[in-house]
C-alpha atoms as a PDB file:
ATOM      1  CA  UNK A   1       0.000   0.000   0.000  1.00  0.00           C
ATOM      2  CA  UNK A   2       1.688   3.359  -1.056  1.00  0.00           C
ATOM      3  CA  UNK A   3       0.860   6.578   0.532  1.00  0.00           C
ATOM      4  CA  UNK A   4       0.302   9.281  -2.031  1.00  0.00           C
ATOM      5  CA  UNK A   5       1.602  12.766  -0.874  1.00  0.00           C
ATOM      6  CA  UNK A   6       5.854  12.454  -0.484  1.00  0.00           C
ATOM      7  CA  UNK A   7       5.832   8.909  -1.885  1.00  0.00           C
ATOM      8  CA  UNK A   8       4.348   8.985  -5.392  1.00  0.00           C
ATOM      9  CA  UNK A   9       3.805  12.766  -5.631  1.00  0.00           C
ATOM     10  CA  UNK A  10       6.295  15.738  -4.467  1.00  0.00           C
ATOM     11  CA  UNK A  11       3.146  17.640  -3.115  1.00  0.00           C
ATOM     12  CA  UNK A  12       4.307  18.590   0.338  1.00  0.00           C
ATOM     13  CA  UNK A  13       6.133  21.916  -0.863  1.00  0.00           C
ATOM     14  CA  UNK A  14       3.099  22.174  -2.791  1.00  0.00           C
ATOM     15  CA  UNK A  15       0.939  21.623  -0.155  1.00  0.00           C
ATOM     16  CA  UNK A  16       3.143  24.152   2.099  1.00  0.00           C
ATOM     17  CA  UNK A  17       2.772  26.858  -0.051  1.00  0.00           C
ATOM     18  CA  UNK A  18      -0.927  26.887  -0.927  1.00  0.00           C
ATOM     19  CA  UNK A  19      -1.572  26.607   2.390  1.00  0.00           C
ATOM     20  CA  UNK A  20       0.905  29.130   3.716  1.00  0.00           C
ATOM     21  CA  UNK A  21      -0.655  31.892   1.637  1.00  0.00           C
ATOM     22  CA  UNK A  22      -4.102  31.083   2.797  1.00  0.00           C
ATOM     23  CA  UNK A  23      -3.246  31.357   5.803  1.00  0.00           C
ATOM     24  CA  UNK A  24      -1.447  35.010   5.184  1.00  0.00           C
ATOM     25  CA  UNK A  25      -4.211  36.105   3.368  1.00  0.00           C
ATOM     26  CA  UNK A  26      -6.797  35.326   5.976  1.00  0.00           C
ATOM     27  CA  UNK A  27      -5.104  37.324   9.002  1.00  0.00           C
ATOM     28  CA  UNK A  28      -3.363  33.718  10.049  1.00  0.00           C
ATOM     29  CA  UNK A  29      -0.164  33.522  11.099  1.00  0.00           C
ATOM     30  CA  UNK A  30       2.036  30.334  10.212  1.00  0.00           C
ATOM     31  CA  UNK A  31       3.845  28.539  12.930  1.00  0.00           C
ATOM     32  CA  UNK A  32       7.317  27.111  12.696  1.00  0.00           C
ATOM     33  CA  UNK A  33       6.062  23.185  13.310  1.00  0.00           C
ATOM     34  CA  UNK A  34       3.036  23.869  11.215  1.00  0.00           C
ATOM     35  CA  UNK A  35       4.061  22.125   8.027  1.00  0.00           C
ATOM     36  CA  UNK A  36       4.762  18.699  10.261  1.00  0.00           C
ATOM     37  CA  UNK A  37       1.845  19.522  12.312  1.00  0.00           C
ATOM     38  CA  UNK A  38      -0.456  18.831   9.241  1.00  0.00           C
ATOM     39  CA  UNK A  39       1.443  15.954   7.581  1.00  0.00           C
ATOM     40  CA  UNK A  40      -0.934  13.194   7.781  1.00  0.00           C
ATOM     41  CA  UNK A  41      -3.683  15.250   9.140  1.00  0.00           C
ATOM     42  CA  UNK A  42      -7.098  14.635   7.259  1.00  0.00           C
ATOM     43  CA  UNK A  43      -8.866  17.028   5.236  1.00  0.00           C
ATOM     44  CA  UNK A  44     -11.374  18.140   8.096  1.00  0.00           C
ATOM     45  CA  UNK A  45      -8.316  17.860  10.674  1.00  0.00           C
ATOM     46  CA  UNK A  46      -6.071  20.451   9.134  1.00  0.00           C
ATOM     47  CA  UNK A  47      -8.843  22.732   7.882  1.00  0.00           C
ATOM     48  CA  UNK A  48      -9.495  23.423  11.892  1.00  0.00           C
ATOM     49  CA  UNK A  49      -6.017  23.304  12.328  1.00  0.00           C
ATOM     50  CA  UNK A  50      -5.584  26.223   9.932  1.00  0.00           C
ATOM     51  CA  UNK A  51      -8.357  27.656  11.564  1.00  0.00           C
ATOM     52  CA  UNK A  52      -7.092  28.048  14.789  1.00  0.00           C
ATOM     53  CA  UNK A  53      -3.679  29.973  14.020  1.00  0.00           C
ATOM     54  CA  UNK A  54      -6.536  32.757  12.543  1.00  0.00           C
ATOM     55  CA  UNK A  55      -7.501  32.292   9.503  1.00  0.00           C
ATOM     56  CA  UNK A  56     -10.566  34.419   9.754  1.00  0.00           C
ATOM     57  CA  UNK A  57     -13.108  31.335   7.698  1.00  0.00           C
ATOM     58  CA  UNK A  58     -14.930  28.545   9.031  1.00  0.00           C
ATOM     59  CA  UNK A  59     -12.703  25.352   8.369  1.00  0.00           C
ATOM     60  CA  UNK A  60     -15.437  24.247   5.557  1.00  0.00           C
ATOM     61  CA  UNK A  61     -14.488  27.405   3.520  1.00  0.00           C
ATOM     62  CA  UNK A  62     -10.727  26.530   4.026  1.00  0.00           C
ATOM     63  CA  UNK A  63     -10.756  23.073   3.029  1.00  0.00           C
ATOM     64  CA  UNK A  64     -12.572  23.861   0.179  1.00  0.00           C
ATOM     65  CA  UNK A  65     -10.898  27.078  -0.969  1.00  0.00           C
ATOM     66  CA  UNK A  66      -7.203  25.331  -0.553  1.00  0.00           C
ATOM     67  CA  UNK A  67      -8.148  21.735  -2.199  1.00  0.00           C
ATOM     68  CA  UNK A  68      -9.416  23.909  -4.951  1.00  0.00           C
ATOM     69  CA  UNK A  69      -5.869  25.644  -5.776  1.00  0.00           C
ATOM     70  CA  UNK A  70      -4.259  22.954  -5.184  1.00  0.00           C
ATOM     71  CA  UNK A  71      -6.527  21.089  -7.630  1.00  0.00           C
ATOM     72  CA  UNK A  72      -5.679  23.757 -10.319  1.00  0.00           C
ATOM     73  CA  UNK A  73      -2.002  23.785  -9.258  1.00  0.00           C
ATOM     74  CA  UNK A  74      -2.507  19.445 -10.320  1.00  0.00           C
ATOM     75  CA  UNK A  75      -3.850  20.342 -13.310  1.00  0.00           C
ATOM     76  CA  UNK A  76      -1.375  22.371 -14.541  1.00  0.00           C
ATOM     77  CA  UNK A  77       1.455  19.602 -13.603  1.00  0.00           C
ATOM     78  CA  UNK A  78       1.419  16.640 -11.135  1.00  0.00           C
ATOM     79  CA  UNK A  79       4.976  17.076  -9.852  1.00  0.00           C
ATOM     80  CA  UNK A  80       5.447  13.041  -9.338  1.00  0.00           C
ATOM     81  CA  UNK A  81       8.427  11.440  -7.360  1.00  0.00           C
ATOM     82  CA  UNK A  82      11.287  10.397  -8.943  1.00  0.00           C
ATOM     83  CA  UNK A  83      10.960   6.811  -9.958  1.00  0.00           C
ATOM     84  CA  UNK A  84       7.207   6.852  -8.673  1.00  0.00           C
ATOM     85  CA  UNK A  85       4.838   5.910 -12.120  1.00  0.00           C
ATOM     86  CA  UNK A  86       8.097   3.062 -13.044  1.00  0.00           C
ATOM     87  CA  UNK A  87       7.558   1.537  -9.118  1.00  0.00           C
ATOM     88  CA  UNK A  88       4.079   1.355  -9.750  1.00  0.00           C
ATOM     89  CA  UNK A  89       3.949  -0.204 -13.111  1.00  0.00           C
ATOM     90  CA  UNK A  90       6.871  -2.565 -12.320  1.00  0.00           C
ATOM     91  CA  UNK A  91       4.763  -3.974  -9.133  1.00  0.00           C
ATOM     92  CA  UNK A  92       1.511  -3.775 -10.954  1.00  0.00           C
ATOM     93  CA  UNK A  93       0.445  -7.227 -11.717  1.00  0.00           C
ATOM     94  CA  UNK A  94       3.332  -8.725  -9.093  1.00  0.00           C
ATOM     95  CA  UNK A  95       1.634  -7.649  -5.832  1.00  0.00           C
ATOM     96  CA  UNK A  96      -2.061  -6.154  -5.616  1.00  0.00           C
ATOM     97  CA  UNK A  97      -1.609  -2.512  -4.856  1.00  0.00           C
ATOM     98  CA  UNK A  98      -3.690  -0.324  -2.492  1.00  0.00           C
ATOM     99  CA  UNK A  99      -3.123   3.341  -1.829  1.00  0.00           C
ATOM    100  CA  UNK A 100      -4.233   5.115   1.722  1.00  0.00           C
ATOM    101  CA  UNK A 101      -3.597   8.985   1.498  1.00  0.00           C
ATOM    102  CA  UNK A 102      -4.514  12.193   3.473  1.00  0.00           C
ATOM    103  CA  UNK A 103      -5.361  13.749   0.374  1.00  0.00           C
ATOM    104  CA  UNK A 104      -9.237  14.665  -0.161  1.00  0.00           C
ATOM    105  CA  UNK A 105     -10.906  12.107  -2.873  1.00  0.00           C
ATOM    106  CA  UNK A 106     -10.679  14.911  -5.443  1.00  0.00           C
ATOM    107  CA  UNK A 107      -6.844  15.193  -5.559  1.00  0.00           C
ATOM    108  CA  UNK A 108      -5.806  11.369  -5.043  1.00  0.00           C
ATOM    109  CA  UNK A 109      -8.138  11.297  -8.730  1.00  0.00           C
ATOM    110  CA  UNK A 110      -6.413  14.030 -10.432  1.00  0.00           C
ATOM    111  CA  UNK A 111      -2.946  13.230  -9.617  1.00  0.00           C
ATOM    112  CA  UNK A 112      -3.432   9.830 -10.355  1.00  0.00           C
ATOM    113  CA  UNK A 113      -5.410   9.966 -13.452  1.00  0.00           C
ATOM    114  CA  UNK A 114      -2.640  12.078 -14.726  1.00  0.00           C
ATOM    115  CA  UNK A 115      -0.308  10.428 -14.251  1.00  0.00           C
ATOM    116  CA  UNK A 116      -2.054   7.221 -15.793  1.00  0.00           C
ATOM    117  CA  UNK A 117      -1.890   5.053 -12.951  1.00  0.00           C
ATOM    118  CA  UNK A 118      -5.336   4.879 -11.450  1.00  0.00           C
ATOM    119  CA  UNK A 119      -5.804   1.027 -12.996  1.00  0.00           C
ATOM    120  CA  UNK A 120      -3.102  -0.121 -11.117  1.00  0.00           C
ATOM    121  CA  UNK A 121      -4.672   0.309  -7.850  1.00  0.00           C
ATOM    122  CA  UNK A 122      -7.029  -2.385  -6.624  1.00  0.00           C
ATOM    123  CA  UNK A 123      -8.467  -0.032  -3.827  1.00  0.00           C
ATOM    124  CA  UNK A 124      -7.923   3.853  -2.790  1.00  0.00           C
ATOM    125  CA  UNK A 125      -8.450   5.159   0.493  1.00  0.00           C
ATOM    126  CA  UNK A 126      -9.140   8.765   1.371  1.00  0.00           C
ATOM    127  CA  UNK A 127      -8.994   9.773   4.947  1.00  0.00           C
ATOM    128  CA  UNK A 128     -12.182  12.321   4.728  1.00  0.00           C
ATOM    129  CA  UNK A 129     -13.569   8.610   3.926  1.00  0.00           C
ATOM    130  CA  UNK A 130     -12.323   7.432   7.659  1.00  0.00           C
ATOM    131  CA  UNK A 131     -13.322   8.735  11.424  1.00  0.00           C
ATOM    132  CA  UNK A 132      -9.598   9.724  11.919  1.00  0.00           C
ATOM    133  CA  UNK A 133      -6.333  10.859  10.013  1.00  0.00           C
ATOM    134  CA  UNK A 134      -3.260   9.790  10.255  1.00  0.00           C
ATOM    135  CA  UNK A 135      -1.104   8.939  12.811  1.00  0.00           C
ATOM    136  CA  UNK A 136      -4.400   6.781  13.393  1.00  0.00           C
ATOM    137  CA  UNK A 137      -4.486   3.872  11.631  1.00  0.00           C
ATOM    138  CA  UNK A 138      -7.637   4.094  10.163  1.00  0.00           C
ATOM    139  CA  UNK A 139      -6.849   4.447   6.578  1.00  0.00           C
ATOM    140  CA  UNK A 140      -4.967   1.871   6.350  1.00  0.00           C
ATOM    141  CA  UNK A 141      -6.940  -0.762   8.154  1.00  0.00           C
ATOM    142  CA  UNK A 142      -9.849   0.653   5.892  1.00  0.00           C
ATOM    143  CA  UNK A 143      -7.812  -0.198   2.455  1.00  0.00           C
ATOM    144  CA  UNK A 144      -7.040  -3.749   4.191  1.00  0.00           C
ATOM    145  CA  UNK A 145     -10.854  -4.135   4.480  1.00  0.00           C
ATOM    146  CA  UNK A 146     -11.408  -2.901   0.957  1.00  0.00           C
ATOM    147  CA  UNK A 147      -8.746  -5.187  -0.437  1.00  0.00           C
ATOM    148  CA  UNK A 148     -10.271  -7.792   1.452  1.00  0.00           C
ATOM    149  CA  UNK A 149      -6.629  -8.671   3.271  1.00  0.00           C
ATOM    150  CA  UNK A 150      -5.477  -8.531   6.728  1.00  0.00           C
ATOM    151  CA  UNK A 151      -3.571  -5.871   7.203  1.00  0.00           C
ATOM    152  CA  UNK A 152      -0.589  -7.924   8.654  1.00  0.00           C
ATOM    153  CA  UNK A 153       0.255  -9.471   5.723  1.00  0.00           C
ATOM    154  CA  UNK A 154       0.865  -5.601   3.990  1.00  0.00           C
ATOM    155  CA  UNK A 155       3.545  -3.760   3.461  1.00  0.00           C
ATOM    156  CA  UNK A 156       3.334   0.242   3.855  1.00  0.00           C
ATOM    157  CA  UNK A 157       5.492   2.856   1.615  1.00  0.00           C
ATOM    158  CA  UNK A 158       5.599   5.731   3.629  1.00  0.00           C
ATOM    159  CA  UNK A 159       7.796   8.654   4.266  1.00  0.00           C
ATOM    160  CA  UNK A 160       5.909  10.645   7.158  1.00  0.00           C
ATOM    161  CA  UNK A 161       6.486  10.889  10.513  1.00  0.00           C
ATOM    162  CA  UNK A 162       2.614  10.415  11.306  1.00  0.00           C
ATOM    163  CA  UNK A 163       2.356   7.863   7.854  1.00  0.00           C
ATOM    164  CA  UNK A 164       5.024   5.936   9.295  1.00  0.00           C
ATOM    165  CA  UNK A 165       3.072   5.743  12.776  1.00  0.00           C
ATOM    166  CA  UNK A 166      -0.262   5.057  10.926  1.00  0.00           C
ATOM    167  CA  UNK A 167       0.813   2.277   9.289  1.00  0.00           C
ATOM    168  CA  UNK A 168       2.868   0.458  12.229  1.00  0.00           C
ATOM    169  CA  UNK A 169      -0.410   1.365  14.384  1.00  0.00           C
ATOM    170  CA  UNK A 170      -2.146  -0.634  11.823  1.00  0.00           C
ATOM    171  CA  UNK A 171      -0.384  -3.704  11.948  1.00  0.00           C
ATOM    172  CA  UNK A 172       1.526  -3.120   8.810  1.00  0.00           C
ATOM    173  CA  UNK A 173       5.176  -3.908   7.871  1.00  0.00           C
ATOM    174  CA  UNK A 174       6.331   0.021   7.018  1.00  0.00           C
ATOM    175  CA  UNK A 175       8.941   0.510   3.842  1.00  0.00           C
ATOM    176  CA  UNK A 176      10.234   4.271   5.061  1.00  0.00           C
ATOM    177  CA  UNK A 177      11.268   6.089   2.001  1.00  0.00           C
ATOM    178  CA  UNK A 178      11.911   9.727   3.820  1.00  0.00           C
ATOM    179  CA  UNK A 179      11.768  13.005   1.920  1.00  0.00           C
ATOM    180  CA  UNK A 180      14.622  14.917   1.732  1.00  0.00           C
ATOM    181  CA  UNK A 181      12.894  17.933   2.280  1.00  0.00           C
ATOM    182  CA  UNK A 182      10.518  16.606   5.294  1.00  0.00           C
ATOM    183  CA  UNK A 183      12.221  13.793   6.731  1.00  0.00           C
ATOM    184  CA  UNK A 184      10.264  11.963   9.550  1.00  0.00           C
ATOM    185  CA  UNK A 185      11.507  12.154  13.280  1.00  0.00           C
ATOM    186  CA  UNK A 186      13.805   9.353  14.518  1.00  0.00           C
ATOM    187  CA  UNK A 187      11.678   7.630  16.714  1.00  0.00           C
ATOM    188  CA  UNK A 188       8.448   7.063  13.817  1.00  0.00           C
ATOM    189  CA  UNK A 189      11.457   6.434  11.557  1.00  0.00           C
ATOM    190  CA  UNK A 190      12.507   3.439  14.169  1.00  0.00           C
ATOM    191  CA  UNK A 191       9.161   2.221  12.989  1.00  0.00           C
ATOM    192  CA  UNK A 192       9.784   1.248   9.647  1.00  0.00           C
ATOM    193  CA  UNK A 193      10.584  -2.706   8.826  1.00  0.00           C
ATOM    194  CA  UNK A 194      12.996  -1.679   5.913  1.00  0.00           C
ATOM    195  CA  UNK A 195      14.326   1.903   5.184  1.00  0.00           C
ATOM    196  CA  UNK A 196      15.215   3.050   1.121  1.00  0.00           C
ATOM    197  CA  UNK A 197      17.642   5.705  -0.110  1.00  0.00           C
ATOM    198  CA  UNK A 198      14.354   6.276  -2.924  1.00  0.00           C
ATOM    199  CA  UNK A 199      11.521   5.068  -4.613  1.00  0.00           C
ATOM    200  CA  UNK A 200      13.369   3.452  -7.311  1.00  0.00           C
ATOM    201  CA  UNK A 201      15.004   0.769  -4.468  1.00  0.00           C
ATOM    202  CA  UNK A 202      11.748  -0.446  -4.398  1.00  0.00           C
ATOM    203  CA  UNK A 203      11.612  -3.947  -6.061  1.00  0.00           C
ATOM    204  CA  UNK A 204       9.168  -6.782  -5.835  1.00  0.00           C
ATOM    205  CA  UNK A 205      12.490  -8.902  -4.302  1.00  0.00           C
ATOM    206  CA  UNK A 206      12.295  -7.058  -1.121  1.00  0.00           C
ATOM    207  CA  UNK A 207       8.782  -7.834  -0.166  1.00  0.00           C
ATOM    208  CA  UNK A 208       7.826 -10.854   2.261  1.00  0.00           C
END
């Protein structure tokens, strides 16, 4: 099961600056820990999040006025991972492949229809589609149920610190494949079963 945001798609500086100039432009002020604050965090989640360092709108009109930029920032271009639509396509057909992402429903569809690799998941997971984000487990456990699997016999591909923990939580062996950028902390990082210099270490060979 991949994770979307930081695995297959570089969104988090995306995601940073949409939402960092929302916030400015609704009399919010950012915070130094917000960007790991809201890794993970689903749709509803960071919305009041966002909310509560000032941004002057309900969190319904925030969700819905950053999702919408950063839909138009997908369609423009879908700035993948290195190695991510290759990974996919070489697994695709070895393993059945599952995706669990923070993203809203709209975005995990655009980014993946773009970059032609919706067929090649069996089931997608949304986390507005669970009670809780991550670090809860929820997502996960709810793409085990949709895949019709038990989640101990998955493997995760994660690179947050809160993805990392969402996975383990779930029972999940966790591949860690940190961002350079956003790297997780140590002690979700001491979560992770294997741990990959990139995407493109990821073979079929070095699943269980």
């Amino acid at each position: 099961m991949f994770d979307l945001d930081g695995v297959l798609v570089d969104s988090e500086p995306v995601w940073e600056e949409v939402r960092r100039a929302f916030v400015a432009e609704h009399g919010g002020t950012w915070q130094p820990d917000t960007q790991s604050r809201l890794m993970g965090m689903s749709t509803a989640e960071w919305a009041s999040y966002l909310h509560s360092l000032g941004v002057s709108l309900p969190p319904a009109e925030i969700a819905r006025g950053v999702v919408e930029r950063m839909a138009a920032r997908y369609r423009d271009e879908v700035p993948l991972m290195p190695g991510a639509v290759e990974v996919v396509r070489r697994l695709y057909g070895t393993v059945t492949l599952g995706l669990a992402s923070s993203s809203p429903r709209t975005l995990i569809d655009v980014a993946l229809d773009a970059a032609r690799l919706k067929e090649c998941f069996a089931a997608t997971v949304s986390t507005e589609e669970v009670e809780r984000g991550k670090p809860a487990p929820d997502g996960y456990l709810e793409a085990a149920r949709r895949l019709g699997v038990d989640p101990r016999e998955c493997v995760a591909v994660e690179d947050s610190s809160n993805g990392l923990r969402s996975a383990h939580a779930a029972g999940l062996r966790v591949i860690a494949v940190p961002h350079p950028r956003y790297p997780p902390a140590p002690d979700a990082l001491a979560l992770a079963w294997r741990v990959l210099p990139g995407l493109d270490a990821l073979t079929a060979e070095l699943l269980p």
